[in-house]
PDB file of N, CA and C in Angstrom:
ATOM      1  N   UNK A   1    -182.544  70.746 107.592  1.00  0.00           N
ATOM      2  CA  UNK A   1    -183.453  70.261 106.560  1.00  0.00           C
ATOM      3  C   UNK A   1    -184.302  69.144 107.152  1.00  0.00           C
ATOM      4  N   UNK A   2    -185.920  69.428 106.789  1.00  0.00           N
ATOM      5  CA  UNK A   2    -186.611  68.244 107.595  1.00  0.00           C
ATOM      6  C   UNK A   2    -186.533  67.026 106.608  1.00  0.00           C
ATOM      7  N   UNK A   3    -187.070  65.916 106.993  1.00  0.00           N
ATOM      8  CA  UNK A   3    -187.007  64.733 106.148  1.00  0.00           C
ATOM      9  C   UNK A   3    -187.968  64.594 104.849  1.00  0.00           C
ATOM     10  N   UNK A   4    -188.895  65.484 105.036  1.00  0.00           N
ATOM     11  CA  UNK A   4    -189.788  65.900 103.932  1.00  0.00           C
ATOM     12  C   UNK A   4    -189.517  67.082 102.980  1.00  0.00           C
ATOM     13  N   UNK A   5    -188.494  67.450 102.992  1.00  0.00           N
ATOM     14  CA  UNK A   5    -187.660  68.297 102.647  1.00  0.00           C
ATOM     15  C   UNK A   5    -187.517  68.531 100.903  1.00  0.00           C
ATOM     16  N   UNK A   6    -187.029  67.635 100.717  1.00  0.00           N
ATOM     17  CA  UNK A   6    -187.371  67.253  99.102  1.00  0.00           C
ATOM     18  C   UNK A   6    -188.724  66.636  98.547  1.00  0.00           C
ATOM     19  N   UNK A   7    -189.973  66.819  99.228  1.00  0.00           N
ATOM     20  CA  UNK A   7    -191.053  66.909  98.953  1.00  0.00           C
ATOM     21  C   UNK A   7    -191.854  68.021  99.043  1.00  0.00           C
ATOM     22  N   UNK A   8    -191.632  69.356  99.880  1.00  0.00           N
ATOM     23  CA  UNK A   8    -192.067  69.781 100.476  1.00  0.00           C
ATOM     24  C   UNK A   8    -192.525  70.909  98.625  1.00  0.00           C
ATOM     25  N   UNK A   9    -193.623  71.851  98.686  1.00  0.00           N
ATOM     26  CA  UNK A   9    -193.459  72.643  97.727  1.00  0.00           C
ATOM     27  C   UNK A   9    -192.565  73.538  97.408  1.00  0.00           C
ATOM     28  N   UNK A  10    -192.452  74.052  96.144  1.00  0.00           N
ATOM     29  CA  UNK A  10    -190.860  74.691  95.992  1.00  0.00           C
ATOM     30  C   UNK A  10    -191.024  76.026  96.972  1.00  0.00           C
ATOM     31  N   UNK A  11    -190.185  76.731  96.858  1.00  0.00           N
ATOM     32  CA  UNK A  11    -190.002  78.009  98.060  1.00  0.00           C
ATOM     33  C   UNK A  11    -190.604  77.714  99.193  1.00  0.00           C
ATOM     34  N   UNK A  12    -190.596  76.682  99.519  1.00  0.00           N
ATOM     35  CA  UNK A  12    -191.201  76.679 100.863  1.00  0.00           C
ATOM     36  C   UNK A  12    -190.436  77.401 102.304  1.00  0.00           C
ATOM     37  N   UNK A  13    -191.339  78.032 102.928  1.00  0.00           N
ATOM     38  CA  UNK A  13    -190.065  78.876 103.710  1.00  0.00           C
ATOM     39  C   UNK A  13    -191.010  79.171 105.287  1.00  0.00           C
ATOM     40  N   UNK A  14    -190.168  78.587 106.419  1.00  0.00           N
ATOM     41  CA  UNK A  14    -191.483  78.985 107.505  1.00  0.00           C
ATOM     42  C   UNK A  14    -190.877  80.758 108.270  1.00  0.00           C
ATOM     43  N   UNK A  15    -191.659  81.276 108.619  1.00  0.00           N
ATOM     44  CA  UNK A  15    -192.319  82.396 109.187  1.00  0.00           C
ATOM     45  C   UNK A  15    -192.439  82.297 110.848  1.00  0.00           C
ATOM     46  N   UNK A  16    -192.031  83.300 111.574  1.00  0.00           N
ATOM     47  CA  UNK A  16    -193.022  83.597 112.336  1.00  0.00           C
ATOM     48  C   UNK A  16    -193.092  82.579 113.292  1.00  0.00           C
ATOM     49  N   UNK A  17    -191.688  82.227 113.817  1.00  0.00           N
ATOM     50  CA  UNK A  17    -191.146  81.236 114.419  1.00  0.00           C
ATOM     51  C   UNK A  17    -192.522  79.493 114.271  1.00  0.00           C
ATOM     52  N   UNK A  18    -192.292  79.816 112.979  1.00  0.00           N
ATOM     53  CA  UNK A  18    -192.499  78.272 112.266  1.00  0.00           C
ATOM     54  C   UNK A  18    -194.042  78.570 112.937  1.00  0.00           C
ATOM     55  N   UNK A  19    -194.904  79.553 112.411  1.00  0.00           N
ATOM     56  CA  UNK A  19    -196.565  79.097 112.918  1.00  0.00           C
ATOM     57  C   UNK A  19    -197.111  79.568 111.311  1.00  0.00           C
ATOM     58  N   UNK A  20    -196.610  80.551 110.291  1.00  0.00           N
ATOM     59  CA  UNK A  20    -197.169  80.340 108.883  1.00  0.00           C
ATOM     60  C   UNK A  20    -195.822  79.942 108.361  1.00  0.00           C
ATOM     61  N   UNK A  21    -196.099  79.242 107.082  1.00  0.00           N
ATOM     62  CA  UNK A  21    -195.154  79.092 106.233  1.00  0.00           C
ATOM     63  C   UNK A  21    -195.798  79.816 104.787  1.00  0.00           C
ATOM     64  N   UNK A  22    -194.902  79.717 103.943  1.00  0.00           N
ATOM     65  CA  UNK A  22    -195.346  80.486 102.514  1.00  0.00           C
ATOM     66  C   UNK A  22    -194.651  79.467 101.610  1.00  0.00           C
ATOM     67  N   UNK A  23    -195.163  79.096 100.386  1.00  0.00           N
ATOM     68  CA  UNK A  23    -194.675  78.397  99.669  1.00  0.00           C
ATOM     69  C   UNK A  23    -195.313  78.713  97.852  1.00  0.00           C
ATOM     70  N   UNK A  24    -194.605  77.887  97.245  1.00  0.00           N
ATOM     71  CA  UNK A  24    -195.297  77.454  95.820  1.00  0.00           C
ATOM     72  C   UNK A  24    -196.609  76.920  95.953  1.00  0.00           C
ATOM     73  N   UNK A  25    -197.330  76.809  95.207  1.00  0.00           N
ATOM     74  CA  UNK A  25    -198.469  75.924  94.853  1.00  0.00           C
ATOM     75  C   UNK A  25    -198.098  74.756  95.031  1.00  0.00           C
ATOM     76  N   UNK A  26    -198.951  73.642  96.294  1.00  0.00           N
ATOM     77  CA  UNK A  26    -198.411  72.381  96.214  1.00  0.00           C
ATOM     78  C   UNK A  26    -199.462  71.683  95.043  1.00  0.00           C
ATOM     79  N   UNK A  27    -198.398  70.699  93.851  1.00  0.00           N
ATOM     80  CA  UNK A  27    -199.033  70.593  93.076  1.00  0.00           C
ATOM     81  C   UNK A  27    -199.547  69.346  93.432  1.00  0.00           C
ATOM     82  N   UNK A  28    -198.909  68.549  93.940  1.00  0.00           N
ATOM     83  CA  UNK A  28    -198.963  66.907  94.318  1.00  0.00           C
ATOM     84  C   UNK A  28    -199.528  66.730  95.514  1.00  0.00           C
ATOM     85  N   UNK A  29    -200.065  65.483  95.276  1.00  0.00           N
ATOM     86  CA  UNK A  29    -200.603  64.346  96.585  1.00  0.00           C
ATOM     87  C   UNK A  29    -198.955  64.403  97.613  1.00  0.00           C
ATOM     88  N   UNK A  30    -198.095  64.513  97.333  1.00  0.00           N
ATOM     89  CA  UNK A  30    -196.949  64.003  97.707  1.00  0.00           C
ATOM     90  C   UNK A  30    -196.283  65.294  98.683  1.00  0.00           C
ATOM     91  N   UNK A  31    -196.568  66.473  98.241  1.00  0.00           N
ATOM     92  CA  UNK A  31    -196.111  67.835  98.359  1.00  0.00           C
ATOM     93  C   UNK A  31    -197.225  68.415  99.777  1.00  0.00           C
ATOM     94  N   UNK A  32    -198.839  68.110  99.060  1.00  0.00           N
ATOM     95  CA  UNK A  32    -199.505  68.327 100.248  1.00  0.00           C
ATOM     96  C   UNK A  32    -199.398  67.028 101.554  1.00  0.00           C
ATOM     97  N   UNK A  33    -198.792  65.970 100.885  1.00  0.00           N
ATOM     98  CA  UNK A  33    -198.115  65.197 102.593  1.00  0.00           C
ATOM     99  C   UNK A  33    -196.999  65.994 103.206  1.00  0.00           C
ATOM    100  N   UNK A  34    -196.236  66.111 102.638  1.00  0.00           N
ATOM    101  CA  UNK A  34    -195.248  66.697 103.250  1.00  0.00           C
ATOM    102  C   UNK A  34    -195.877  68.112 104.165  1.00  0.00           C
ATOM    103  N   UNK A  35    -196.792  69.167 103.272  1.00  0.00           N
ATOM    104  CA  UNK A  35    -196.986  70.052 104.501  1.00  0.00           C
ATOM    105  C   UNK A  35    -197.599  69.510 105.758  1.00  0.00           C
ATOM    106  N   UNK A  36    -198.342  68.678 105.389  1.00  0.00           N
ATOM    107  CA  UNK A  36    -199.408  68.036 106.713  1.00  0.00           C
ATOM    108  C   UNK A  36    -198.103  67.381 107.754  1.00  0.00           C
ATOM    109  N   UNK A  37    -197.288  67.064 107.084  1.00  0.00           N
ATOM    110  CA  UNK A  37    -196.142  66.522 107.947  1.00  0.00           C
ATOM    111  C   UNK A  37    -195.318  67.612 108.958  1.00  0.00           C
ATOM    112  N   UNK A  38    -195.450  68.691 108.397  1.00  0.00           N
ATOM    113  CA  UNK A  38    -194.946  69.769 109.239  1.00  0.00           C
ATOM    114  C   UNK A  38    -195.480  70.497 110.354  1.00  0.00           C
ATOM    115  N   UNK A  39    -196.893  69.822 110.256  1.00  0.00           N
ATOM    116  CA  UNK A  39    -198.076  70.499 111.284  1.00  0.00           C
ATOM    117  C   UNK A  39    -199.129  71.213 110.978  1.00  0.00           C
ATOM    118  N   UNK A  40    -198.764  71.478 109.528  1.00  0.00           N
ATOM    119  CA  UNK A  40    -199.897  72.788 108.992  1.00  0.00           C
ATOM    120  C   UNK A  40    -201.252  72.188 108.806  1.00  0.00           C
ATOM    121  N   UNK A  41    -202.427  72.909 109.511  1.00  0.00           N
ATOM    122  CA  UNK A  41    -203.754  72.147 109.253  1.00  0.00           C
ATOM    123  C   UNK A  41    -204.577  72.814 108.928  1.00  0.00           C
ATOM    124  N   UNK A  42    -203.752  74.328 108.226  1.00  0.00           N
ATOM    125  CA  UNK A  42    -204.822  74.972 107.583  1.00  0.00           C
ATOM    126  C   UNK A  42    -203.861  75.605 106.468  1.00  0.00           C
ATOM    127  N   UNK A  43    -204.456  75.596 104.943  1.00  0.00           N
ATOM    128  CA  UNK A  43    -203.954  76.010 103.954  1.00  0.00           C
ATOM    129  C   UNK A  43    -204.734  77.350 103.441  1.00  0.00           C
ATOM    130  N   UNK A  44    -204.169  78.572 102.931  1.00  0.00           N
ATOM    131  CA  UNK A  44    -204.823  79.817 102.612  1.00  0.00           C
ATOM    132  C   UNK A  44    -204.639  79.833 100.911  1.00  0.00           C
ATOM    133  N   UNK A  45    -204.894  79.822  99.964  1.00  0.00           N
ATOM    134  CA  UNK A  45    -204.973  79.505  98.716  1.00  0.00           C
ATOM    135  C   UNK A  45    -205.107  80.651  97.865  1.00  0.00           C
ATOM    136  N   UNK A  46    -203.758  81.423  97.531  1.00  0.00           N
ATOM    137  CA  UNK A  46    -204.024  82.504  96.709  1.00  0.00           C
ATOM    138  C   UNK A  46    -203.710  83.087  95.657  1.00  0.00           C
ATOM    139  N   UNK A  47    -203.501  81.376  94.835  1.00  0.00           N
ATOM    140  CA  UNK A  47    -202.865  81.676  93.215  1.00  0.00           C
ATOM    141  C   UNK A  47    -204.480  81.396  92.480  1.00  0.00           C
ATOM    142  N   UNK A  48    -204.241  81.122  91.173  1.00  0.00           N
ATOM    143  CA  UNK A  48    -205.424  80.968  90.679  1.00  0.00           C
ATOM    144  C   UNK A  48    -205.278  79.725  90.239  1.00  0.00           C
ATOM    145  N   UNK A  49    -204.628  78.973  90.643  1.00  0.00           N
ATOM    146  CA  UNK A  49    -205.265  77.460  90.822  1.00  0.00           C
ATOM    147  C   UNK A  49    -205.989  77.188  91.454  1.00  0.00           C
ATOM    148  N   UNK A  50    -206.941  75.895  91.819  1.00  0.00           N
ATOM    149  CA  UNK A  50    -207.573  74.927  92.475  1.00  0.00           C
ATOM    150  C   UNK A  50    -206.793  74.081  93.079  1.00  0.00           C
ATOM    151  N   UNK A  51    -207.494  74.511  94.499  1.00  0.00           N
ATOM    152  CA  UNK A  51    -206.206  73.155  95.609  1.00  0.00           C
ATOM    153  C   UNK A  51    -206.732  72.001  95.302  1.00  0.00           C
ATOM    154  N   UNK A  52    -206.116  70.726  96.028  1.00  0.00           N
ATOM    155  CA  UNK A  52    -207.109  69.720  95.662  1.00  0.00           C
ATOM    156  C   UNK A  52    -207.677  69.801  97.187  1.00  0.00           C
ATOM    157  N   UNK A  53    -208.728  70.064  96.811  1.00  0.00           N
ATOM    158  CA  UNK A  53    -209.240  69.891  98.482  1.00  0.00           C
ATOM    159  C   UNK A  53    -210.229  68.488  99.051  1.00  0.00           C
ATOM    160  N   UNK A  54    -210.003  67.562  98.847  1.00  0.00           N
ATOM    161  CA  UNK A  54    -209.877  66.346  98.508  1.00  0.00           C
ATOM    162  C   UNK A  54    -209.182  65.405  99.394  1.00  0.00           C
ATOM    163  N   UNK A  55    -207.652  65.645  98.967  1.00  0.00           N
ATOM    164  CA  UNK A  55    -206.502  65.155  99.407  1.00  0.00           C
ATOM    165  C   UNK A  55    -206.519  66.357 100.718  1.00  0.00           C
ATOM    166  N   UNK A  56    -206.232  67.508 100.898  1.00  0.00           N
ATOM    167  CA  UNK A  56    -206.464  67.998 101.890  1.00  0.00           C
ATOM    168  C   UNK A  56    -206.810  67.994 102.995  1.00  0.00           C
ATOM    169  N   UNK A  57    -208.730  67.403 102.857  1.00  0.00           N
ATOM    170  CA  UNK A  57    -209.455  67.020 103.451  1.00  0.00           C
ATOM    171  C   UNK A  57    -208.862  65.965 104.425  1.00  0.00           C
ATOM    172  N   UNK A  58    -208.559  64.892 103.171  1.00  0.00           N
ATOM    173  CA  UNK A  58    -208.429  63.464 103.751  1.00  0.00           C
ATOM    174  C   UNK A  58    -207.079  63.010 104.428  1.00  0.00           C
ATOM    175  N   UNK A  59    -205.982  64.922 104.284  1.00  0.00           N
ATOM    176  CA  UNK A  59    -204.563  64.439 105.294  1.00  0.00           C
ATOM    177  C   UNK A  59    -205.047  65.293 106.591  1.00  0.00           C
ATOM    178  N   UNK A  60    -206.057  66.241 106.586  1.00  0.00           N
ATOM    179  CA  UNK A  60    -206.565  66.232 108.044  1.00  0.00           C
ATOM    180  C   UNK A  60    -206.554  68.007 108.398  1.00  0.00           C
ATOM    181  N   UNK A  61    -206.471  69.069 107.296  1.00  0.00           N
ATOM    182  CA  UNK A  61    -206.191  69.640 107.151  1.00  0.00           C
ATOM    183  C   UNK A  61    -207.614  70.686 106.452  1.00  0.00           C
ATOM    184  N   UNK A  62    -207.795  72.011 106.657  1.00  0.00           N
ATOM    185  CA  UNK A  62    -208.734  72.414 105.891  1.00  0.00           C
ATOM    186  C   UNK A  62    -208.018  73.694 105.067  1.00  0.00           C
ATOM    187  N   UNK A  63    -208.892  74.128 104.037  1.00  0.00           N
ATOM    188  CA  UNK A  63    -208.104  75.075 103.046  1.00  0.00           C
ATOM    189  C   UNK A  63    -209.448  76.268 102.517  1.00  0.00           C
ATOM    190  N   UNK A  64    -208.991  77.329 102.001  1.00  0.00           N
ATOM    191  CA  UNK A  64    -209.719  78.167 102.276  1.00  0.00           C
ATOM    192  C   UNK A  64    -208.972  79.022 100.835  1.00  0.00           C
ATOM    193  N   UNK A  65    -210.048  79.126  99.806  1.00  0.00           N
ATOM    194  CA  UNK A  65    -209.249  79.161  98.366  1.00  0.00           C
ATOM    195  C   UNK A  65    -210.160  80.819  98.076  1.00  0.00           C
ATOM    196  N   UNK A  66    -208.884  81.888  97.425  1.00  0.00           N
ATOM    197  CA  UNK A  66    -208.859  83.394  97.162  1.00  0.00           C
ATOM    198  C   UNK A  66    -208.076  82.889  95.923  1.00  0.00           C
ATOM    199  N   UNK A  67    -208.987  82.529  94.877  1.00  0.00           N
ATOM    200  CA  UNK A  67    -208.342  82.826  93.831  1.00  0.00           C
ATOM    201  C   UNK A  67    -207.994  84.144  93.285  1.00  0.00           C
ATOM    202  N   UNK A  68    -208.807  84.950  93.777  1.00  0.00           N
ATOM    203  CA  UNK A  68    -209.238  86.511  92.915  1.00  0.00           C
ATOM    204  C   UNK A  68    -207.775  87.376  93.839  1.00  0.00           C
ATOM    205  N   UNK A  69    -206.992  87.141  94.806  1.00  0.00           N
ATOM    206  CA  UNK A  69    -206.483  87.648  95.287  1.00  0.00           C
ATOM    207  C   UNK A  69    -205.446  88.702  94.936  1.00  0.00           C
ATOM    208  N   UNK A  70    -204.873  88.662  93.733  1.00  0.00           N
ATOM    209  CA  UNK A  70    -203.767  89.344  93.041  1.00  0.00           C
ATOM    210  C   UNK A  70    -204.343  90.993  92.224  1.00  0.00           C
ATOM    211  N   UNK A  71    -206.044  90.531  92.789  1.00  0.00           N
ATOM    212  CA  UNK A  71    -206.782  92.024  91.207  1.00  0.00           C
ATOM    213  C   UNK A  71    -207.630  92.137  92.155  1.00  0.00           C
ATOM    214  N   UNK A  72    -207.991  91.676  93.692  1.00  0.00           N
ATOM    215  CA  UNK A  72    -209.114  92.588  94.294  1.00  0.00           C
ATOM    216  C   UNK A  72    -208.851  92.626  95.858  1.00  0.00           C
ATOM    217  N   UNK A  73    -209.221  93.972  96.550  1.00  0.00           N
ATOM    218  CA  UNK A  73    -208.448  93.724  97.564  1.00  0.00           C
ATOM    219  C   UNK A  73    -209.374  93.368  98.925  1.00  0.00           C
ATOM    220  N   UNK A  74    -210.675  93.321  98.421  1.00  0.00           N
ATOM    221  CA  UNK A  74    -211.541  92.724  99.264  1.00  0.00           C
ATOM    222  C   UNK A  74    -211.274  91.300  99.439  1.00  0.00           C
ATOM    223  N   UNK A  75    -210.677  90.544  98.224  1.00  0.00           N
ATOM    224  CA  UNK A  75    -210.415  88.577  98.560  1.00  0.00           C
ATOM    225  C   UNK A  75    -208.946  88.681  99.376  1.00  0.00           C
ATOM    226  N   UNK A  76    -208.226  89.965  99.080  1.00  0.00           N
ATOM    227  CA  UNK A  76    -207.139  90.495  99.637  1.00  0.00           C
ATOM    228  C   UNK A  76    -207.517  90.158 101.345  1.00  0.00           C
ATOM    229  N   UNK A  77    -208.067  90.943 102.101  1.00  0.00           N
ATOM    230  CA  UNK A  77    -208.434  91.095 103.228  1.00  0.00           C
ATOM    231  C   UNK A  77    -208.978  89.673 103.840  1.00  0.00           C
ATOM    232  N   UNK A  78    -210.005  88.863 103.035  1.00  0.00           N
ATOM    233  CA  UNK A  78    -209.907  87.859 103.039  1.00  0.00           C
ATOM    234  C   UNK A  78    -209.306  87.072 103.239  1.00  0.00           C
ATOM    235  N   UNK A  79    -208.298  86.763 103.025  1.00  0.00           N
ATOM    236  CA  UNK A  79    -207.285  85.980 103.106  1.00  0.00           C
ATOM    237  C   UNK A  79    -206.752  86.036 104.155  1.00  0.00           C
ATOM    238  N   UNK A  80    -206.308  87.443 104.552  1.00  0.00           N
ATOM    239  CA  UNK A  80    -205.209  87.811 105.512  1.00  0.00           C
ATOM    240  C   UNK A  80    -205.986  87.103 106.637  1.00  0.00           C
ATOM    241  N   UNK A  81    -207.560  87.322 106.750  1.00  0.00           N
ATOM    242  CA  UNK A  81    -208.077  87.238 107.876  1.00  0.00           C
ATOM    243  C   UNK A  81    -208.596  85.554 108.268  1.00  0.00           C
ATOM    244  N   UNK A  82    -208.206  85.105 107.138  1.00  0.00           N
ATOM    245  CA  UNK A  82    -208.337  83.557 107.243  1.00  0.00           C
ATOM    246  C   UNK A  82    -206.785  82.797 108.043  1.00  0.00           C
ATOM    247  N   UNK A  83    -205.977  83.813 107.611  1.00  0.00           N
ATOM    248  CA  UNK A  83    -204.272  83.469 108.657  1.00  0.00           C
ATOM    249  C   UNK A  83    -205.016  84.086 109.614  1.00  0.00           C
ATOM    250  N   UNK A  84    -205.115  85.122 109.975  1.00  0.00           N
ATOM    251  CA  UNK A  84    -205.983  85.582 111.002  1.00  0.00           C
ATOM    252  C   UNK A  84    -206.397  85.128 112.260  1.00  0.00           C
ATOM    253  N   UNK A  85    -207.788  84.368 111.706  1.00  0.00           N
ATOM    254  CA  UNK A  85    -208.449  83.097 112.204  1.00  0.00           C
ATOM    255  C   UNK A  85    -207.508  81.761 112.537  1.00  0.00           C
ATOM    256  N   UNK A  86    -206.428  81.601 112.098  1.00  0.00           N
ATOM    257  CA  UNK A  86    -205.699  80.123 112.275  1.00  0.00           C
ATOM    258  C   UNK A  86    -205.019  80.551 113.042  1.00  0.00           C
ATOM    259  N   UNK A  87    -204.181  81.616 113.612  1.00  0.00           N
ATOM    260  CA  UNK A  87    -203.459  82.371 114.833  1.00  0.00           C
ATOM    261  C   UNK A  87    -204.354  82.034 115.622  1.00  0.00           C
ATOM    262  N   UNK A  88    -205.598  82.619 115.916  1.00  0.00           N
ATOM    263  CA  UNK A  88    -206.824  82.775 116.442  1.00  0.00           C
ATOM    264  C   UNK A  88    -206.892  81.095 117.450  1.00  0.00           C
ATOM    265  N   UNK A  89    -206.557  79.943 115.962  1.00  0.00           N
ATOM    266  CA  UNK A  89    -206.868  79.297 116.836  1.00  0.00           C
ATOM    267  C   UNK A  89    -205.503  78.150 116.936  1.00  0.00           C
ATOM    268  N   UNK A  90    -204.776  78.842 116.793  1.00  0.00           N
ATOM    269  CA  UNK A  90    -203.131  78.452 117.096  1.00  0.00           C
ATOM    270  C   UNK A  90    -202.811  77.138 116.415  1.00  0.00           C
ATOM    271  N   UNK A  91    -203.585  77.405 114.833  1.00  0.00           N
ATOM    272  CA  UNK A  91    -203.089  76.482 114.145  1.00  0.00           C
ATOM    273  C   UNK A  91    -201.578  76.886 113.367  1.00  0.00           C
ATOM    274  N   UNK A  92    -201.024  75.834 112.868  1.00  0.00           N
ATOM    275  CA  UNK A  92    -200.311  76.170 111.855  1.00  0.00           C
ATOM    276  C   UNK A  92    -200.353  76.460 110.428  1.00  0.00           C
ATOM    277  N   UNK A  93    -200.167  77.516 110.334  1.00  0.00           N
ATOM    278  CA  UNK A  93    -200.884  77.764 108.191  1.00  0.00           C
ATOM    279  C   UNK A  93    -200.175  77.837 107.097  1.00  0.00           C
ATOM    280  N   UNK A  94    -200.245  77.482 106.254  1.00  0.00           N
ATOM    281  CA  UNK A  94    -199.661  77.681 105.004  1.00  0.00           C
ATOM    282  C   UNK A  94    -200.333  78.555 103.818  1.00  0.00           C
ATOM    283  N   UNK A  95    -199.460  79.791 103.252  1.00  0.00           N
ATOM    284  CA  UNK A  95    -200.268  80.271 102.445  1.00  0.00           C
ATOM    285  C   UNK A  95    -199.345  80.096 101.236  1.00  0.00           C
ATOM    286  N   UNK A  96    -200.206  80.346 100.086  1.00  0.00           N
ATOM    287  CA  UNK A  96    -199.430  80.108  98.623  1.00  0.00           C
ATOM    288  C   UNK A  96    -199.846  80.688  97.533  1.00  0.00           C
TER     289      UNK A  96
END
């Protein structure tokens, strides 16, 4: 268990010898520290919330929001290819 552990968003779970992780919606300022704490500097966004991309921004991190993802499979493809792109450039990602 990391030390951010009980911050981290719920189901949080890493992948893919720890290069994506998958999680809940981070709802908090507190939740998106904790991922930035793990390395992740790119977030893939595919509930139909609004990230805060804001706080995001300002822990150093960029995010890339598919709300439509669950009813179309073109934001579908989208997405995938935004993890894609963060392999690409050997970031660490988080999708949710």
């Amino acid at each position: 268990m990391t030390e951010n552990a009980q911050t981290l968003p719920r189901i949080f779970k890493w992948f893919g010898e720890s290069k994506f992780a998958a999680s809940g919606f981070p709802d908090t300022e507190e939740e998106l520290s904790a991922v930035a704490a793990q390395g992740i500097s790119h977030i893939v966004a595919a509930s139909s919330k609004t990230p805060d991309t804001e706080t995001i921004e300002r822990l150093g991190m960029t995010v890339d929001n598919f709300s439509g993802v669950s009813s179309d499979v073109a934001t579908l493809d989208a997405a995938v290819e935004s993890l894609h792109a963060a392999a690409l450039r050997d970031d660490k990602a988080l999708i949710h």
